[in-house]
Structure formats: C-alpha cells, structure tokens
N, C-alpha and C. Protein backbone atom coordinates (compact mmCIF):
# COMPACT_ATOMS: atom_id res chain seq x y z
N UNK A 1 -16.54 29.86 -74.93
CA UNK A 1 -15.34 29.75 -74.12
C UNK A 1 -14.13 29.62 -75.05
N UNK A 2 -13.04 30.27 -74.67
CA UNK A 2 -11.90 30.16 -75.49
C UNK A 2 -11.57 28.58 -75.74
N UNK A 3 -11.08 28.33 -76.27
CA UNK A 3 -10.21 27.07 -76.25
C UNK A 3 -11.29 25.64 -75.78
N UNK A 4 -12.32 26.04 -76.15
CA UNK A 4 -13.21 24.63 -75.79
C UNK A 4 -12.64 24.26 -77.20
N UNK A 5 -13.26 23.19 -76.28
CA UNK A 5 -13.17 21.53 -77.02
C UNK A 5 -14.73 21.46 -78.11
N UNK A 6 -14.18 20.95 -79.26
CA UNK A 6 -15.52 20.51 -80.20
C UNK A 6 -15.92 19.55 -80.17
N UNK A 7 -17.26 18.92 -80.26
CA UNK A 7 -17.73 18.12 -79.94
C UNK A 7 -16.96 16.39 -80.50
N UNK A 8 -15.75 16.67 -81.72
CA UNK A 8 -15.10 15.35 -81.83
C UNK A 8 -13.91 15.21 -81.18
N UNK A 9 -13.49 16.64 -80.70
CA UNK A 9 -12.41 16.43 -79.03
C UNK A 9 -12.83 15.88 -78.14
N UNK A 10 -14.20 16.78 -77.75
CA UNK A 10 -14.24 15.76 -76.67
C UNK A 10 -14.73 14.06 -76.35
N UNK A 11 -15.37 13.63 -77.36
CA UNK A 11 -15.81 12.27 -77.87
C UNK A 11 -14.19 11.69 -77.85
N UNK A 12 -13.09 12.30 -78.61
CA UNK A 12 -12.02 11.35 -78.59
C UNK A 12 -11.33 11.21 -77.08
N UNK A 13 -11.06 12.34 -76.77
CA UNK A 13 -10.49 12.65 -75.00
C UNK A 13 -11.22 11.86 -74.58
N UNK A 14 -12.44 11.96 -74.44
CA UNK A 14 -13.15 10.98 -73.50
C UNK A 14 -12.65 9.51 -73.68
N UNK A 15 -12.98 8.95 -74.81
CA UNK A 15 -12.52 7.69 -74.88
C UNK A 15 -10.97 7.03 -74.63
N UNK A 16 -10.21 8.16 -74.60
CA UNK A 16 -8.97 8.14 -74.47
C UNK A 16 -8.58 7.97 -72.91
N UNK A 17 -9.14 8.95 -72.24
CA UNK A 17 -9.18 9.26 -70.93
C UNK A 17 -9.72 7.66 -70.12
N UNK A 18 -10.97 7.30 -71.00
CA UNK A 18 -11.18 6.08 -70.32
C UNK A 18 -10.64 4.65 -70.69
N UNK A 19 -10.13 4.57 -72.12
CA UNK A 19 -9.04 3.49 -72.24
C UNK A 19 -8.56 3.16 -71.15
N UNK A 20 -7.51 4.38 -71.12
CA UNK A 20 -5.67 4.51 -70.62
C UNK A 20 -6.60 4.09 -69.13
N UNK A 21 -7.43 4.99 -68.73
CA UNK A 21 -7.67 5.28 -66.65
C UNK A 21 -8.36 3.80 -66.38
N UNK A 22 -9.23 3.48 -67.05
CA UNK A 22 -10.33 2.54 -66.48
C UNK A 22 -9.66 1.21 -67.19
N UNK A 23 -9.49 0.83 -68.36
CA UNK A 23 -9.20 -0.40 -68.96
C UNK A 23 -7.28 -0.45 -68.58
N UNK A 24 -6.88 0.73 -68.46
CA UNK A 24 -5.12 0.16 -68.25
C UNK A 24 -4.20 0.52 -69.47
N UNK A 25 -4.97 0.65 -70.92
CA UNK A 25 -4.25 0.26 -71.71
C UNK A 25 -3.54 1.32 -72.27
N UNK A 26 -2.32 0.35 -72.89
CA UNK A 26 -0.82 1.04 -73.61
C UNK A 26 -1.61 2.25 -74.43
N UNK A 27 -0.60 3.47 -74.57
CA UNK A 27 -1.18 4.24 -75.49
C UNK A 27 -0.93 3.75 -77.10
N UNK A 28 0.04 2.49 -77.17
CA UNK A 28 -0.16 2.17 -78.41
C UNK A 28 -1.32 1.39 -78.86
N UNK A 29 -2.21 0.49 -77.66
CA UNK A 29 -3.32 -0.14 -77.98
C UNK A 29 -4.21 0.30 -78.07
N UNK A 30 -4.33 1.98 -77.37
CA UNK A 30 -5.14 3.12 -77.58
C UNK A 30 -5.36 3.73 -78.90
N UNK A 31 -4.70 3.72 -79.37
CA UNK A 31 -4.17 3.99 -81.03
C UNK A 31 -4.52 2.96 -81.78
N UNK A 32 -4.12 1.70 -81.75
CA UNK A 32 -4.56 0.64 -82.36
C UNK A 32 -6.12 0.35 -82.12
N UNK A 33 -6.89 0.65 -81.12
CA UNK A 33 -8.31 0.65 -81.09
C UNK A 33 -9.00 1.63 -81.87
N UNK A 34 -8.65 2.82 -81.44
CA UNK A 34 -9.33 4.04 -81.73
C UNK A 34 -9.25 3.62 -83.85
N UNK A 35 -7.96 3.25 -84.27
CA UNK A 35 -7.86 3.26 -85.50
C UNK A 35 -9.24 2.58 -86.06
N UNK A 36 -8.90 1.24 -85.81
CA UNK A 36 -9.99 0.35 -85.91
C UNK A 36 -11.28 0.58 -85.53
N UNK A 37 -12.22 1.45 -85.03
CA UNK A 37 -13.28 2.06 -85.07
C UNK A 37 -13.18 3.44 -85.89
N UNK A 38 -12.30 3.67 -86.60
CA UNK A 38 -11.96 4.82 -87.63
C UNK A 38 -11.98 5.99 -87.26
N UNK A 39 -11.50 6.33 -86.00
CA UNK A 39 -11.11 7.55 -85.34
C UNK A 39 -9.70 8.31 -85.71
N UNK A 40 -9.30 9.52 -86.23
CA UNK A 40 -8.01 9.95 -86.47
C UNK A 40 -8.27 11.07 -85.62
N UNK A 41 -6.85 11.57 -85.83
CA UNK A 41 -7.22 13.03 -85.75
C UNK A 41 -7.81 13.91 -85.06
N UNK A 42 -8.09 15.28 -85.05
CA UNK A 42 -8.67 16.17 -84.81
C UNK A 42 -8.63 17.46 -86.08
N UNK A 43 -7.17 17.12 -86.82
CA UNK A 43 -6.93 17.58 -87.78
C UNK A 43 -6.78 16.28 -89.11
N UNK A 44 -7.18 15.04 -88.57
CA UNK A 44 -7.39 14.33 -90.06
C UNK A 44 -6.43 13.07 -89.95
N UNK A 45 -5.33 13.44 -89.34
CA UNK A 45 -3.71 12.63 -89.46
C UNK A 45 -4.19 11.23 -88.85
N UNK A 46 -3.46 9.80 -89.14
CA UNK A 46 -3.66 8.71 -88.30
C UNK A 46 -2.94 9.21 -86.88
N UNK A 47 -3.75 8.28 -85.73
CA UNK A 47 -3.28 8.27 -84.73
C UNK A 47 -2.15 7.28 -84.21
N UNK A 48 -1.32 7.91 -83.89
CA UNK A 48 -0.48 7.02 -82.92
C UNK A 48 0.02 6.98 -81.94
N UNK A 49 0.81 6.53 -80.99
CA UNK A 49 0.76 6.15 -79.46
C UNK A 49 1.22 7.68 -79.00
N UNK A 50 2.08 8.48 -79.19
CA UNK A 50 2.37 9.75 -79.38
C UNK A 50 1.38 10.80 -79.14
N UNK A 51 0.92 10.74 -80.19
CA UNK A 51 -0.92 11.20 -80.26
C UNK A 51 -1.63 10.99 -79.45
N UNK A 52 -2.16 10.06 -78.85
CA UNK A 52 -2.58 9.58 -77.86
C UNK A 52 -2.25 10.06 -77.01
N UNK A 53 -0.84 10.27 -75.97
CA UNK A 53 -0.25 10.24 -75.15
C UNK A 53 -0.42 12.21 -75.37
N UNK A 54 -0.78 12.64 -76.24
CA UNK A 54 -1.05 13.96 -76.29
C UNK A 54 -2.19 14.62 -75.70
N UNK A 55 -3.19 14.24 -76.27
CA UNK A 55 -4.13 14.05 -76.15
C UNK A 55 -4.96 14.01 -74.82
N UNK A 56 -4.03 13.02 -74.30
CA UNK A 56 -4.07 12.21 -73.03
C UNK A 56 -4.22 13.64 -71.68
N UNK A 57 -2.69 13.71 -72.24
CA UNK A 57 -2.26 14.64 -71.31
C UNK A 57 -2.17 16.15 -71.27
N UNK A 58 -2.73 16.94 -72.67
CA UNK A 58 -3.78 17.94 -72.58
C UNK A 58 -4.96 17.86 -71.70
N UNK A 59 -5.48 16.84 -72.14
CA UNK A 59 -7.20 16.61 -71.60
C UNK A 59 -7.03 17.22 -70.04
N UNK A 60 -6.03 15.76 -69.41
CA UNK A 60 -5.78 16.07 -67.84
C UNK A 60 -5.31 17.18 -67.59
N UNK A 61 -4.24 18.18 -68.26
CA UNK A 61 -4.15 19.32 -67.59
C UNK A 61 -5.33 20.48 -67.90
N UNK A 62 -6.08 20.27 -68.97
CA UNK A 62 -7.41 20.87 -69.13
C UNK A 62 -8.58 21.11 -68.16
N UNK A 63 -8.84 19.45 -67.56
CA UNK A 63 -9.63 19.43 -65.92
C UNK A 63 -8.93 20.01 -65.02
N UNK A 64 -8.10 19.82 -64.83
CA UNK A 64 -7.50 20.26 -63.41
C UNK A 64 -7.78 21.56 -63.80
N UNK A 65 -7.15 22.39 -64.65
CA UNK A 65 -7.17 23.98 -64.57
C UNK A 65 -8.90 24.30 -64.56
N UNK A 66 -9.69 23.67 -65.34
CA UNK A 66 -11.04 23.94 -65.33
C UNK A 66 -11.89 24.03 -63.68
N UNK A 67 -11.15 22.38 -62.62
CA UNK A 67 -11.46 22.11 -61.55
C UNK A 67 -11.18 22.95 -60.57
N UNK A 68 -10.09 23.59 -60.72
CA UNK A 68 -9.55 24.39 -59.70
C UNK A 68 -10.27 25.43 -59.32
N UNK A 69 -9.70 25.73 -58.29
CA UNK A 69 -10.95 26.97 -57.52
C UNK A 69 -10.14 28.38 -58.38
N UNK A 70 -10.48 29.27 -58.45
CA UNK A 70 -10.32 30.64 -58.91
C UNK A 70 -9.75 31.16 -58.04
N UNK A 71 -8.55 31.92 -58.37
CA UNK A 71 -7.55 32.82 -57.90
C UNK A 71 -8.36 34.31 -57.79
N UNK A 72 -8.19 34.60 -56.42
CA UNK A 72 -8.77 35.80 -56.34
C UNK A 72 -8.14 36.44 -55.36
N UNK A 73 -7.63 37.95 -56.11
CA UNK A 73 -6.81 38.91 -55.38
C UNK A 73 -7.37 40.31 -55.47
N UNK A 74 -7.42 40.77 -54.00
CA UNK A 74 -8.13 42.38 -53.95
C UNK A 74 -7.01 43.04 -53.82
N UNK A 75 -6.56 44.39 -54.68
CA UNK A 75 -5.63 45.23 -54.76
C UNK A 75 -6.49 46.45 -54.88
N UNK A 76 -5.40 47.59 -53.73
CA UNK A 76 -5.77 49.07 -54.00
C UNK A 76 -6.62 49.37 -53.11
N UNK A 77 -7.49 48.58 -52.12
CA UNK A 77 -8.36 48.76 -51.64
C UNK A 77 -8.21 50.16 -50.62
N UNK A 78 -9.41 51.08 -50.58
CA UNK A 78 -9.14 52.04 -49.76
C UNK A 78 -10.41 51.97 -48.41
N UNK A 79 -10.68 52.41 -48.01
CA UNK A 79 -11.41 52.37 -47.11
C UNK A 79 -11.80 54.31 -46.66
N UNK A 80 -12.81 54.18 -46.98
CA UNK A 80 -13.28 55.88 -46.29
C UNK A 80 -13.97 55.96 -45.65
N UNK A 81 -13.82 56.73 -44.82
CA UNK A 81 -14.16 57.61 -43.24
C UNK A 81 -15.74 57.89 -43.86
C-alpha cells in the first residue's frame, strides 16, 4: 500500500493515539513520556509536543480516510437494445 505506515509508525501513533484519547494527556507529557522510554522520531530527531501533535493528527486523518466508505461513480454508461 502506498503510504503505509512501518511497523515503528505505527507502534509510535498507536501509543500516541492512546496517551492523548484514553489517558488525557498534554502533548507535551506525550513527548516527555515517549522520551523517557527512548522513543524519537521516525526520522531519528527528539520528540516534542509539536511532534506529537503531528503525529497525532496525521494518524487521525489517516483512519478516517482509510474508514470511509469508497466513492463510487458510473460515467458513460450506455445501454443497448
């Protein structure tokens, strides 16, 4: 699939996704956790609340477009006798 996620995207999204949704927390304490279990990156860089908040909100517009039902349009159609 184009644009999937590798298996340390989605390990971080996930945990991210469930910080912020299920525990509540700031995306700076999101950052400050994730650090402290030695998570950066995707490309290497420390994380910060920014990052997070990126992250965050890729992921969610990622499901939704994944969730959504499929656009489907019939054009040209002819019909013969």
């Amino acid at each position: 699939m184009i644009g999937a996620y590798s298996s340390y995207q989605m390990e971080l999204s996930n945990k991210v996704l469930y910080l912020r949704d299920s525990l509540k927390l700031t995306y700076k304490a999101i950052a400050e956790f994730l650090i402290d279990k030695g998570y950066r990156s995707p490309r290497g860089f420390d994380l910060s609340p920014e990052s997070v908040f990126s992250i965050y909100k890729k992921r969610k517009i990622r499901d939704a477009r994944l969730q959504a039902p499929p656009q489907l349009r019939l054009e040209n159609i002819k019909i013969i006798d």
